[in-house]
Protein backbone atom coordinates (compact mmCIF):
# COMPACT_ATOMS: atom_id res chain seq x y z
CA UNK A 1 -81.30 -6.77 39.86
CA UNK A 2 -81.15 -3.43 42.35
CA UNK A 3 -80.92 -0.02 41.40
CA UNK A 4 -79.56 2.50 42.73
CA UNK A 5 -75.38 3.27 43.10
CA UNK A 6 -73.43 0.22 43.80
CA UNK A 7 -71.99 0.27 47.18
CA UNK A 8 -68.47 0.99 47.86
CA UNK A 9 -68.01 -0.49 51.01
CA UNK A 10 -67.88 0.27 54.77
CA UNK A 11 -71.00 1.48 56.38
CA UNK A 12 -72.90 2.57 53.03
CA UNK A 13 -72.35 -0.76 51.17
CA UNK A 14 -76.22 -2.44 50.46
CA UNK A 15 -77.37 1.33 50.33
CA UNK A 16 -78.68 3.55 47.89
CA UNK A 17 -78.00 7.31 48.14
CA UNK A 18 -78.42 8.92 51.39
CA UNK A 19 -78.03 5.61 53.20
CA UNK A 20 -81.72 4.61 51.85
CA UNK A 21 -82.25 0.93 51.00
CA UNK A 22 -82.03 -0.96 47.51
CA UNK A 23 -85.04 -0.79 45.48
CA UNK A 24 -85.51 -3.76 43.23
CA UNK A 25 -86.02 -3.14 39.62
CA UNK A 26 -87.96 -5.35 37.19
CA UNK A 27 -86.04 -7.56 34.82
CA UNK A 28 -86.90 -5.79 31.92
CA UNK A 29 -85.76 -2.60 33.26
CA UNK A 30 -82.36 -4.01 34.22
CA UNK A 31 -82.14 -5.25 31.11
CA UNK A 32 -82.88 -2.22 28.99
CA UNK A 33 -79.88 -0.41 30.82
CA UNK A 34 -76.96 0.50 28.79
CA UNK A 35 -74.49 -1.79 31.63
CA UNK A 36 -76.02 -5.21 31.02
CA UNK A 37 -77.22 -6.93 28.07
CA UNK A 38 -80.16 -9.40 27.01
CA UNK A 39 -79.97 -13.22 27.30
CA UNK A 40 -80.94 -13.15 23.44
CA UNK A 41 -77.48 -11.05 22.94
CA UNK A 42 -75.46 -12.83 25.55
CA UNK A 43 -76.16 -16.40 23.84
CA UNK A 44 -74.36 -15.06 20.68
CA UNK A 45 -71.15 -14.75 23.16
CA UNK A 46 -71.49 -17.85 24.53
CA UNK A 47 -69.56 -20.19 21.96
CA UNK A 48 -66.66 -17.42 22.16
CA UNK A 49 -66.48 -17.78 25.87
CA UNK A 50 -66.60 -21.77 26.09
CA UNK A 51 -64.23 -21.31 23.02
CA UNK A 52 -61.69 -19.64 25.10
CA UNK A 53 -62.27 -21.84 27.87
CA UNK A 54 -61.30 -24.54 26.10
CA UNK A 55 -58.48 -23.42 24.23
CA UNK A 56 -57.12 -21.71 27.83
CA UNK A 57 -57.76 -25.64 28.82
CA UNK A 58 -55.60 -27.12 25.43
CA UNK A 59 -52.47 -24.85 26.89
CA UNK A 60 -52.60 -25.95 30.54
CA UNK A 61 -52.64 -29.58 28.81
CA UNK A 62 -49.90 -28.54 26.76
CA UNK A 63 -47.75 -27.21 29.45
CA UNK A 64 -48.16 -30.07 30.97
CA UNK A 65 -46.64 -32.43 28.35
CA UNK A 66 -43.59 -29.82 27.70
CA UNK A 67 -43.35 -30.21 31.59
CA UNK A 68 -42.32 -34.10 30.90
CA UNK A 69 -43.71 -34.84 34.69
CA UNK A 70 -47.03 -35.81 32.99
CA UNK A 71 -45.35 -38.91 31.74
CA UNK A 72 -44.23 -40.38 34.51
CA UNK A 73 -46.90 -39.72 37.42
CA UNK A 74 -48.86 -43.05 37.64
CA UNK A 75 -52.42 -42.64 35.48
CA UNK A 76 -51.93 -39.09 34.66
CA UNK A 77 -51.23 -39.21 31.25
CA UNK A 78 -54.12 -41.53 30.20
CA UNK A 79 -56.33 -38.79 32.66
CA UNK A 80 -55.36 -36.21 30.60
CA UNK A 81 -54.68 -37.43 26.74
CA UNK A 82 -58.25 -38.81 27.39
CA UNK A 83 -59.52 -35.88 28.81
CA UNK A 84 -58.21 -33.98 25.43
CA UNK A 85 -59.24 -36.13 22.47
CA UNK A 86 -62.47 -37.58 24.52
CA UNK A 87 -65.52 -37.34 21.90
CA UNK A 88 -62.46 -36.18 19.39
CA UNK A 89 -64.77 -37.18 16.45
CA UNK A 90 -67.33 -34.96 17.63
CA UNK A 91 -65.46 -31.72 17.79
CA UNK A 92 -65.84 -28.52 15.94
CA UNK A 93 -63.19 -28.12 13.22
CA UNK A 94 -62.77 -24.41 14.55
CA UNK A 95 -61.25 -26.28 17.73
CA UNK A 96 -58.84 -28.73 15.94
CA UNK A 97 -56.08 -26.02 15.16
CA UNK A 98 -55.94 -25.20 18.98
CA UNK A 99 -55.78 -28.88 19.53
CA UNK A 100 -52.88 -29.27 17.17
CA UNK A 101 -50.90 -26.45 18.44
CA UNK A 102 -51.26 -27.09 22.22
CA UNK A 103 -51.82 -30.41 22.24
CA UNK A 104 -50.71 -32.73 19.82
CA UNK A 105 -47.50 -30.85 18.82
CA UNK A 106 -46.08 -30.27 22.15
CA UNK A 107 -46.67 -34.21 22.96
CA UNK A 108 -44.29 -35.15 19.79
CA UNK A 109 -42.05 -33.08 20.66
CA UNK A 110 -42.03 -33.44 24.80
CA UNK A 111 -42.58 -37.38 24.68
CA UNK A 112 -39.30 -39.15 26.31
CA UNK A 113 -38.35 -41.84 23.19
CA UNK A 114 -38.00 -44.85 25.26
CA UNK A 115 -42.24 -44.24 26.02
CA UNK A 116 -42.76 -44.26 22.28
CA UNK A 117 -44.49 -47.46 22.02
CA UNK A 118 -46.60 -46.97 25.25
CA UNK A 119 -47.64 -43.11 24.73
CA UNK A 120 -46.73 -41.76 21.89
CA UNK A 121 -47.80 -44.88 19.24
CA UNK A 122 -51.55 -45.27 20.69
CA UNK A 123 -52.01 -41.41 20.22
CA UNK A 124 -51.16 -41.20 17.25
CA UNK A 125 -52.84 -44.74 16.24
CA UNK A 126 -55.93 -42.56 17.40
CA UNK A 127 -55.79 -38.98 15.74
CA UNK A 128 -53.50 -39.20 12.39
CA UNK A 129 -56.50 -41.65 10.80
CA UNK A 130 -59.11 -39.11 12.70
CA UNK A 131 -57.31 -35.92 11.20
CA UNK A 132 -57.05 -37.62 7.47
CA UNK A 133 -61.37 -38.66 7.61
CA UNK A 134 -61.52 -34.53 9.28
CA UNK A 135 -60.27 -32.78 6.32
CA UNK A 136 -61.21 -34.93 3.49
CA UNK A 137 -64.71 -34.69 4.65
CA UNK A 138 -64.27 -30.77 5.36
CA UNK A 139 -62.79 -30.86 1.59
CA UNK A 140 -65.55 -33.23 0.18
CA UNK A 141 -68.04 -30.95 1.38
CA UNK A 142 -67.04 -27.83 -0.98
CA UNK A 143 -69.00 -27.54 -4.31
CA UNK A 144 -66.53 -27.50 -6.92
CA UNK A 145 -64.15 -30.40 -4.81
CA UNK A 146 -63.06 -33.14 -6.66
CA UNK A 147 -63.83 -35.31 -3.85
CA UNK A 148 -67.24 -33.81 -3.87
CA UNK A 149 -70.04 -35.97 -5.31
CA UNK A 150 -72.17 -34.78 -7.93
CA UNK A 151 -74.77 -32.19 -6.88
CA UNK A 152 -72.96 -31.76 -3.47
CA UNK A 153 -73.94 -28.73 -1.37
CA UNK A 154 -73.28 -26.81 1.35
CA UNK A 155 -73.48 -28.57 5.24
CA UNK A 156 -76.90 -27.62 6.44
CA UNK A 157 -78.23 -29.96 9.06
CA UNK A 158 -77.05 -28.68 12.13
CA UNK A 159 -74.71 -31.80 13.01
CA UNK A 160 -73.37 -30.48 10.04
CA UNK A 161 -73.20 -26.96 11.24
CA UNK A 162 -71.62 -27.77 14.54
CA UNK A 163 -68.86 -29.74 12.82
CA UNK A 164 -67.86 -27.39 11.02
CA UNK A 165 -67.85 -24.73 13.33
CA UNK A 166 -70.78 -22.30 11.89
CA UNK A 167 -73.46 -23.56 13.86
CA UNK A 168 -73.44 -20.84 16.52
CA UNK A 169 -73.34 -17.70 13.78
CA UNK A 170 -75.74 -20.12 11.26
CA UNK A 171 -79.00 -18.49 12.59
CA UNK A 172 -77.25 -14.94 11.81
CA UNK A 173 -75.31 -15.65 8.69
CA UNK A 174 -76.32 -15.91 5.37
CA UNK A 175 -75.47 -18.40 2.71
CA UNK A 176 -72.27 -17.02 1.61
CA UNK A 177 -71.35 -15.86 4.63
CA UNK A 178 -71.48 -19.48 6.11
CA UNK A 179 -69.51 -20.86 2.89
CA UNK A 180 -67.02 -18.47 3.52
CA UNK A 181 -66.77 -19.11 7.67
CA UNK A 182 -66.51 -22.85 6.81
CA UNK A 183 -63.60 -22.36 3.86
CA UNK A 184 -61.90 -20.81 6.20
CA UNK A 185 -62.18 -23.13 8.75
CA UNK A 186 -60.84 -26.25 6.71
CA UNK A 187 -58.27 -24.34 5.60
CA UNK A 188 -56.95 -23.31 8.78
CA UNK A 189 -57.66 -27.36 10.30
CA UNK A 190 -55.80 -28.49 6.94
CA UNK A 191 -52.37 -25.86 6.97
CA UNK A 192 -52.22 -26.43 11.27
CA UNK A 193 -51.99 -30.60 10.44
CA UNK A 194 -49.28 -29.77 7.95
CA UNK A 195 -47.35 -27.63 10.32
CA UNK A 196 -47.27 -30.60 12.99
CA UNK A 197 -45.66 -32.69 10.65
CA UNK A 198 -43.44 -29.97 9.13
CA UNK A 199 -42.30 -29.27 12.57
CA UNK A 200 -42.13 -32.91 13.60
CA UNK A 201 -39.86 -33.59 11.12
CA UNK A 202 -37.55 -31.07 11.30
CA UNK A 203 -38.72 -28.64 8.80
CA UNK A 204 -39.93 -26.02 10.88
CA UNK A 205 -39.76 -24.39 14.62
CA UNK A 206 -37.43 -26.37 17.40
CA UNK A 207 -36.06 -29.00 15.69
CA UNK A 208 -35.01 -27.65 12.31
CA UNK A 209 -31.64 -27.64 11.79
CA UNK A 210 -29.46 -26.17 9.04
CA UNK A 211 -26.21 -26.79 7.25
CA UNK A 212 -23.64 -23.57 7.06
CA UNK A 213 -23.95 -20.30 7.54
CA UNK A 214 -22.83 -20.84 11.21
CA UNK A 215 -23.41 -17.55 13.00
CA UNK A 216 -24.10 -15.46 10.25
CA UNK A 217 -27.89 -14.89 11.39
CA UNK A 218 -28.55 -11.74 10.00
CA UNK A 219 -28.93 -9.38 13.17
CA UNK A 220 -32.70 -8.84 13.37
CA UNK A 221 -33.23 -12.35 13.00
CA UNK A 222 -30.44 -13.24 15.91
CA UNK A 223 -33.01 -13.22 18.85
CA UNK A 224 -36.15 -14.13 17.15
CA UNK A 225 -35.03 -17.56 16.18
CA UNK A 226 -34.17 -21.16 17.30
CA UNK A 227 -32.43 -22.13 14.39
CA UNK A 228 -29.39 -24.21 14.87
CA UNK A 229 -26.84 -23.98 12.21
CA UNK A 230 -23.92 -26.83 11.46
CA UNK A 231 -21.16 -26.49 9.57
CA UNK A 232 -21.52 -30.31 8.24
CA UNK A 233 -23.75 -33.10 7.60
CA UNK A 234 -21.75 -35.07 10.11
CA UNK A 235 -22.43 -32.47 12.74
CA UNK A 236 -25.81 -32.40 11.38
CA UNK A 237 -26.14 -36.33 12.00
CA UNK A 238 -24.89 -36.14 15.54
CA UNK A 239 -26.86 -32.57 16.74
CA UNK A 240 -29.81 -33.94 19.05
CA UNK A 241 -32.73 -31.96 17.67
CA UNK A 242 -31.76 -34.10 14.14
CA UNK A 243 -31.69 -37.21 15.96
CA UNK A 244 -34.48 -36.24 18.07
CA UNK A 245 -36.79 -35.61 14.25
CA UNK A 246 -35.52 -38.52 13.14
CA UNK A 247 -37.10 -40.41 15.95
CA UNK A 248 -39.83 -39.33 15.36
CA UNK A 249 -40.18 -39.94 11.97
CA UNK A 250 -39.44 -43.52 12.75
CA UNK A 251 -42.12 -44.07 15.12
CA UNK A 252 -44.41 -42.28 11.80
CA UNK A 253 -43.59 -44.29 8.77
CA UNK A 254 -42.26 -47.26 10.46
CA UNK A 255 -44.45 -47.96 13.04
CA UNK A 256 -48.46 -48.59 12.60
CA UNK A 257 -48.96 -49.27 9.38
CA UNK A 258 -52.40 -47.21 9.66
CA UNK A 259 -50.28 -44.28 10.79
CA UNK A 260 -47.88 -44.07 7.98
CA UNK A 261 -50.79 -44.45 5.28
CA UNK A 262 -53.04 -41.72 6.62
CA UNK A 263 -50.10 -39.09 6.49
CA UNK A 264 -49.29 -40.25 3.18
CA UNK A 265 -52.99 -39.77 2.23
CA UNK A 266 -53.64 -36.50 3.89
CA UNK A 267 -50.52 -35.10 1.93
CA UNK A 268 -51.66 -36.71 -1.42
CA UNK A 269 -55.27 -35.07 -0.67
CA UNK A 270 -53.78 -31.64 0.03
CA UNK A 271 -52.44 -31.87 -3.46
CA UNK A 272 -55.76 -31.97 -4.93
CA UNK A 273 -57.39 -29.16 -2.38
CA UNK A 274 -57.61 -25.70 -3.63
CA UNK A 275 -55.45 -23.82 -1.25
CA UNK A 276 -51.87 -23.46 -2.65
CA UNK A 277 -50.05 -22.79 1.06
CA UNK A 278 -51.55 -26.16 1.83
CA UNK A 279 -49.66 -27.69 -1.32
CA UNK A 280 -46.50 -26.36 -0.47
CA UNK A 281 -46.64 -27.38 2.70
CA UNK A 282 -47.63 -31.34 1.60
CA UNK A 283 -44.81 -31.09 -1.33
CA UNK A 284 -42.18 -30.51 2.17
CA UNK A 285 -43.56 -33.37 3.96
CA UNK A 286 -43.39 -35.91 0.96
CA UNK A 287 -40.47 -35.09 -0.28
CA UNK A 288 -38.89 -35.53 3.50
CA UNK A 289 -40.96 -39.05 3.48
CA UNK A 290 -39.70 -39.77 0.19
CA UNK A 291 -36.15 -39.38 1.54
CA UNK A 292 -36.59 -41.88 4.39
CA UNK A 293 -38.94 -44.73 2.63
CA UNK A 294 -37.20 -44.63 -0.70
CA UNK A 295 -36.31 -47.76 0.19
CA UNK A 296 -38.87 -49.40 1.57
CA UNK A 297 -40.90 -51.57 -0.69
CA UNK A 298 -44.25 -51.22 0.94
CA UNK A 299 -44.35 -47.25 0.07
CA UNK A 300 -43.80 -47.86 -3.81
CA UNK A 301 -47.07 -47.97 -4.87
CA UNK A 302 -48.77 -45.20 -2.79
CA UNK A 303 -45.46 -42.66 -3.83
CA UNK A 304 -44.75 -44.09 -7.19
CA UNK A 305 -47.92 -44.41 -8.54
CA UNK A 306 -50.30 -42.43 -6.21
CA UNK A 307 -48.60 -39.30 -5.23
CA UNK A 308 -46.80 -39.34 -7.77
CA UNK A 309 -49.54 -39.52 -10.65
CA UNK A 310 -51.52 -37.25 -8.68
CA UNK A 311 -48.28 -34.65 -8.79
CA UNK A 312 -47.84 -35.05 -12.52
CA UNK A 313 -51.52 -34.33 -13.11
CA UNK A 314 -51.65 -31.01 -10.92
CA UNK A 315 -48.67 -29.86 -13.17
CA UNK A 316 -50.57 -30.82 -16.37
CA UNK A 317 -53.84 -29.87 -15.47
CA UNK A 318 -52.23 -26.34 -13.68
CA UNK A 319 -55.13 -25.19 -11.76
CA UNK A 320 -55.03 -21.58 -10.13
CA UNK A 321 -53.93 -22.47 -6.87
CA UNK A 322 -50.72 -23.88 -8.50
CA UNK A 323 -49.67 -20.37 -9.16
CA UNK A 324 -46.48 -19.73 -7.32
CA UNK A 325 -45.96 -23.18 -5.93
CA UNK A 326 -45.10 -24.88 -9.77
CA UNK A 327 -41.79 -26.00 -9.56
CA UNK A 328 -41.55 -27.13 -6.42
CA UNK A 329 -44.39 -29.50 -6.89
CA UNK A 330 -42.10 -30.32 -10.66
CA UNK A 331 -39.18 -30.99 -8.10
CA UNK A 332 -41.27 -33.51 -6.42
CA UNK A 333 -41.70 -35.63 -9.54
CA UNK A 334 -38.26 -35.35 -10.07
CA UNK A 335 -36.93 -37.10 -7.07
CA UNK A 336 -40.14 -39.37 -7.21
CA UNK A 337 -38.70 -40.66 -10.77
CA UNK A 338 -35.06 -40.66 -9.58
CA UNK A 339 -35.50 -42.27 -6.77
CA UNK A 340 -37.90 -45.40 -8.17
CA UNK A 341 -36.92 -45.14 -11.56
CA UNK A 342 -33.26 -44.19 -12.19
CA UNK A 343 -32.41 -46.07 -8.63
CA UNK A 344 -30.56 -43.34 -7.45
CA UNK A 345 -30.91 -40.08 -4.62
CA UNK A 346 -31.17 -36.76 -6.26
CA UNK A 347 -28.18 -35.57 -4.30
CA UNK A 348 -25.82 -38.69 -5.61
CA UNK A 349 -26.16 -38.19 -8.99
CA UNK A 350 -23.04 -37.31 -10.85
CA UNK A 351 -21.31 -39.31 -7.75
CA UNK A 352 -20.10 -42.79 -7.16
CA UNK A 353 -21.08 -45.82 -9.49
CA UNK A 354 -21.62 -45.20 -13.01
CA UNK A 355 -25.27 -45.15 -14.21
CA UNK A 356 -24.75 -48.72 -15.70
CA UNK A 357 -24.48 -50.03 -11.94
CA UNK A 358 -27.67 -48.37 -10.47
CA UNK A 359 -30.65 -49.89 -9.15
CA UNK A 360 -34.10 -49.01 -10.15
CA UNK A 361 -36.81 -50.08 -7.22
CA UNK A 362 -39.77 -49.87 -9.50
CA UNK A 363 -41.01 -48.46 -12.85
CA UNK A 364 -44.31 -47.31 -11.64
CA UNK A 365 -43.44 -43.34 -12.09
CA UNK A 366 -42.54 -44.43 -15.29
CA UNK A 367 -46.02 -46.11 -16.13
CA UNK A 368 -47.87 -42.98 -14.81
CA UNK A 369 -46.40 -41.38 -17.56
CA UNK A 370 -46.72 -43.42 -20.25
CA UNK A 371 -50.46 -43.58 -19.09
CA UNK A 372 -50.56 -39.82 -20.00
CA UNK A 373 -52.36 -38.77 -23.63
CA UNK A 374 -49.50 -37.76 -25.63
CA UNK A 375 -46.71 -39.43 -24.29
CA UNK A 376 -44.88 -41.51 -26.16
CA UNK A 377 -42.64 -44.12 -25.22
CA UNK A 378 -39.68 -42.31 -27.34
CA UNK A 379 -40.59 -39.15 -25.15
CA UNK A 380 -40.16 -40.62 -21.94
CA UNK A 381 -37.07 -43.03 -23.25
CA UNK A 382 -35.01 -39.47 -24.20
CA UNK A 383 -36.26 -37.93 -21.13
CA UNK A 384 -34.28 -41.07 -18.77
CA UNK A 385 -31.30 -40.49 -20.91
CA UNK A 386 -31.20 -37.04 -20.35
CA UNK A 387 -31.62 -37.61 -16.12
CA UNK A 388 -29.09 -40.10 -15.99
CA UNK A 389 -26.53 -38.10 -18.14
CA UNK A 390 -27.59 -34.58 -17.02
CA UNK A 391 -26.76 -34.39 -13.04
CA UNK A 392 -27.61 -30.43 -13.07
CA UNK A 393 -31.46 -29.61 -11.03
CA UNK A 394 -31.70 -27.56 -14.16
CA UNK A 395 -31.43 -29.93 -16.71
CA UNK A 396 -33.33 -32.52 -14.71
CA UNK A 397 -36.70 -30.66 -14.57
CA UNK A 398 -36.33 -29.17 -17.80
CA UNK A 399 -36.41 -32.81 -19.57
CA UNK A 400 -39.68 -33.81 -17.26
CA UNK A 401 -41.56 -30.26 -18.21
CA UNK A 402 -41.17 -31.28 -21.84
CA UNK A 403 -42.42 -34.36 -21.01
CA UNK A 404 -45.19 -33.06 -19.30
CA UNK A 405 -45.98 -30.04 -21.86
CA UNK A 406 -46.94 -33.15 -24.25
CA UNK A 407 -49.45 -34.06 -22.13
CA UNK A 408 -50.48 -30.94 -21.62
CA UNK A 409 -51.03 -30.10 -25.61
CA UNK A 410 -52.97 -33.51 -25.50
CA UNK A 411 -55.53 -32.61 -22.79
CA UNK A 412 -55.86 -28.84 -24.15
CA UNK A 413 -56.79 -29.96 -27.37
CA UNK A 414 -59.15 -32.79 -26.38
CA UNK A 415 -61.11 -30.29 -24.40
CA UNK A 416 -61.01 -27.68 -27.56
CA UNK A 417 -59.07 -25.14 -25.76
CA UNK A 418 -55.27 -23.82 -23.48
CA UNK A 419 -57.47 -23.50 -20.45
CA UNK A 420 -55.00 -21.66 -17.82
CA UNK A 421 -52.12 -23.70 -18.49
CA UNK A 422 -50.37 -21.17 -20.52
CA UNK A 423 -50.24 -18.87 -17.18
CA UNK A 424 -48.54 -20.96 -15.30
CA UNK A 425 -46.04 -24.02 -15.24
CA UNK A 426 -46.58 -25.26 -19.10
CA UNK A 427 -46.83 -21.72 -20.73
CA UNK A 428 -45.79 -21.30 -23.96
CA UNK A 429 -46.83 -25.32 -24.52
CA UNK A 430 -46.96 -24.43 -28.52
CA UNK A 431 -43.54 -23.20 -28.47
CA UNK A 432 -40.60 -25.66 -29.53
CA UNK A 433 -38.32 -23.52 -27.00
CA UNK A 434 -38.23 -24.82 -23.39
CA UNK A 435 -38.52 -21.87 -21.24
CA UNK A 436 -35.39 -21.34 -19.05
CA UNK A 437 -36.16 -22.04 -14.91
CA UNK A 438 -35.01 -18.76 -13.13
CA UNK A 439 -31.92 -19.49 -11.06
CA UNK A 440 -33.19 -18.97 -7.95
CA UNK A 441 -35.77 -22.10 -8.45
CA UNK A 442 -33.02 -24.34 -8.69
């Protein structure tokens, strides 16, 4: 610490005024000047500095990957993925989203095919079972979860802390200050998993691909989007970026078995979570894995029973985060039940073989319902008829929300009261008039 001017340069530079020498000043009295600040106060900037440090890392590794040359140079991809996800399970969840974005995306998306097995599969092996245990702990944690266990409280060791990314503003935050840092945390860890998967397969960002409306982008949205439109679903099965999310859904749901479960899980845990962008965005990624494992038998019981019981209950139970996001978590249990029950693809319905001639896979769905309080067997026997004979997305989910409204009366009277369900979904549940879905649902 000196005092005096700093020097400019040339012959007055290590010179006070006048060409007299530096004085030194005591510590405290550099430190009480307006230009430089305490240790105490510069420790609070610390986290934000190695923060930024390592995200500026996360986008050099990034580049890297999108570079492709990463792949190929002897060693330098182990160097570097390890580098990345070293200590992964000791991270702070404010770091994960970086990670996702920067990292894991751009390595699904960059990764040459025929290196699937050898880079891609071992990666993934590694952080879709690591990302699953993240946010249902992060989830568990919250009082008022219904993973929580009784009595659960807030995170207040500090391992706890520093996992969940509060440790550094803990000695300066209160209570509810610290619940609401960490909320927001998970919920930002929990929506930046869904969008790698969402872009991954083609939903979102540079592989999405739609069908029509071939250059008729409306003009503001011409250069501020990557959107490739088709005219067909046969130019739509031979454009690259389909092909290209197609491979990678392969390598998801068909490759480690570990791999496919843990997506499957994280989507049917966003469900239950309290944050309804994070249950659209799950609803889009099962309904795209519904599409490709229909057929498999190995996913029946985790979609048909699991996700699909856990769907059916959100709609009956209609929580507040279900606001807004209603029907297309109802469209969900629709193609669940076509697909397993009815045997057939929403799309072919009305098309092809007659109903006598199609298959079911399993009648799971149709035991989740039964399972429900006041359901009846009749109920669910007219509802089948009415899918199999009413090939309209209208008619479809009308059939299931009076199915579901039964269930609803059932659980409203056994707890002595309509709760919130009248607000949303199964409103007007005493009425014997089916309210009409809006057009623009369908």
């Amino acid at each position: 610490p000196v005092s005096g001017r700093r020097g400019t340069g040339g012959a007055g530079a290590g010179a006070g005024e006048g060409g007299s020498p530096l004085r030194l000043e005591s510590g405290r009295t550099f430190y009480a000047s307006s230009l430089w600040k305490t240790p105490d106060s510069l420790s609070a900037l610390w986290p934000v500095w190695m923060s930024e440090m390592r995200n500026a890392a996360y986008q050099i590794i990034g580049q890297a990957l999108e570079a492709q040359a990463v792949y190929y140079l002897p060693g330098a991809f182990r160097e570097v993925l390890d580098a990345a996800l070293l200590e992964l399970h000791q991270q702070e969840n404010r770091h994960s989203t970086t990670l996702l974005r920067h990292v894991v995306e751009p390595l699904l998306l960059s990764c040459p095919p025929p290196l699937y097995d050898s880079h891609l599969r071992p990666i993934l092996e590694l952080v879709v079972p690591h990302f699953l245990h993240r946010t249902v702990s992060a989830w568990a944690a919250a009082p008022g979860s219904p993973l929580a266990p009784p009595g659960a409280a807030n995170p207040r060791t500090e391992a706890e802390l520093y996992r969940a990314g509060v440790l550094a503003l803990a000695a300066k935050l209160g209570e509810d200050e610290q619940e609401i840092l960490t909320d927001k945390i998970k919920r930002e860890v929990t929506r930046g998993w869904l969008d790698v998967f969402l872009t991954a397969f083609g939903l979102r960002g540079p592989l999405l691909v739609v069908v029509g409306r071939t250059g008729k982008a409306k003009k503001t949205n011409v250069h501020k989007t990557n959107v490739v439109h088709v005219d067909s679903e046969a130019e739509l099965a031979a454009n690259p970026k389909k092909q290209h999310s197609s491979l990678l859904k392969r390598v998801m749901l068909f490759g480690p078995p570990a791999v496919a479960e843990s997506l499957v899980l994280f989507c049917l845990g966003a469900l239950a979570w309290p944050d309804s962008t994070s249950v659209r965005r799950a609803v889009q990624v099962l309904s795209t894995i519904l599409e490709a494992v229909h057929e498999d038998a190995r996913f029946q019981g985790i979609i048909g029973r699991d996700v699909f019981g856990a769907a059916a209950d959100l709609l009956v139970s209609a929580p507040k985060h279900l606001a807004g996001v209603e029907w297309e978590v109802l469209a969900l249990v629709r193609d669940v039940y076509l697909y397993y029950v009815i045997g057939r693809a929403p799309n072919d319905l009305g098309q092809g073989d007659a109903p006598s001639l199609w298959k079911p896979r399993t009648d799971l769905p149709r035991q989740v319902l039964c399972g429900l309080p006041g359901v009846p067997a009749e109920a669910v026997e007219k509802m089948e008829h009415t899918l199999k004979t009413n090939f309209t997305s209208k008619g479809q989910k009308e059939c299931i929300r009076s199915v579901l409204r039964l269930a609803a009366e059932a659980r409203a009277e056994a707890a002595g009261g309509g709760g919130g369900i009248d607000q949303l979904l199964l409103r007007r549940r005493r009425s014997a008039n089916i309210e009409e879905l809006p057009e623009k649902l369908l």
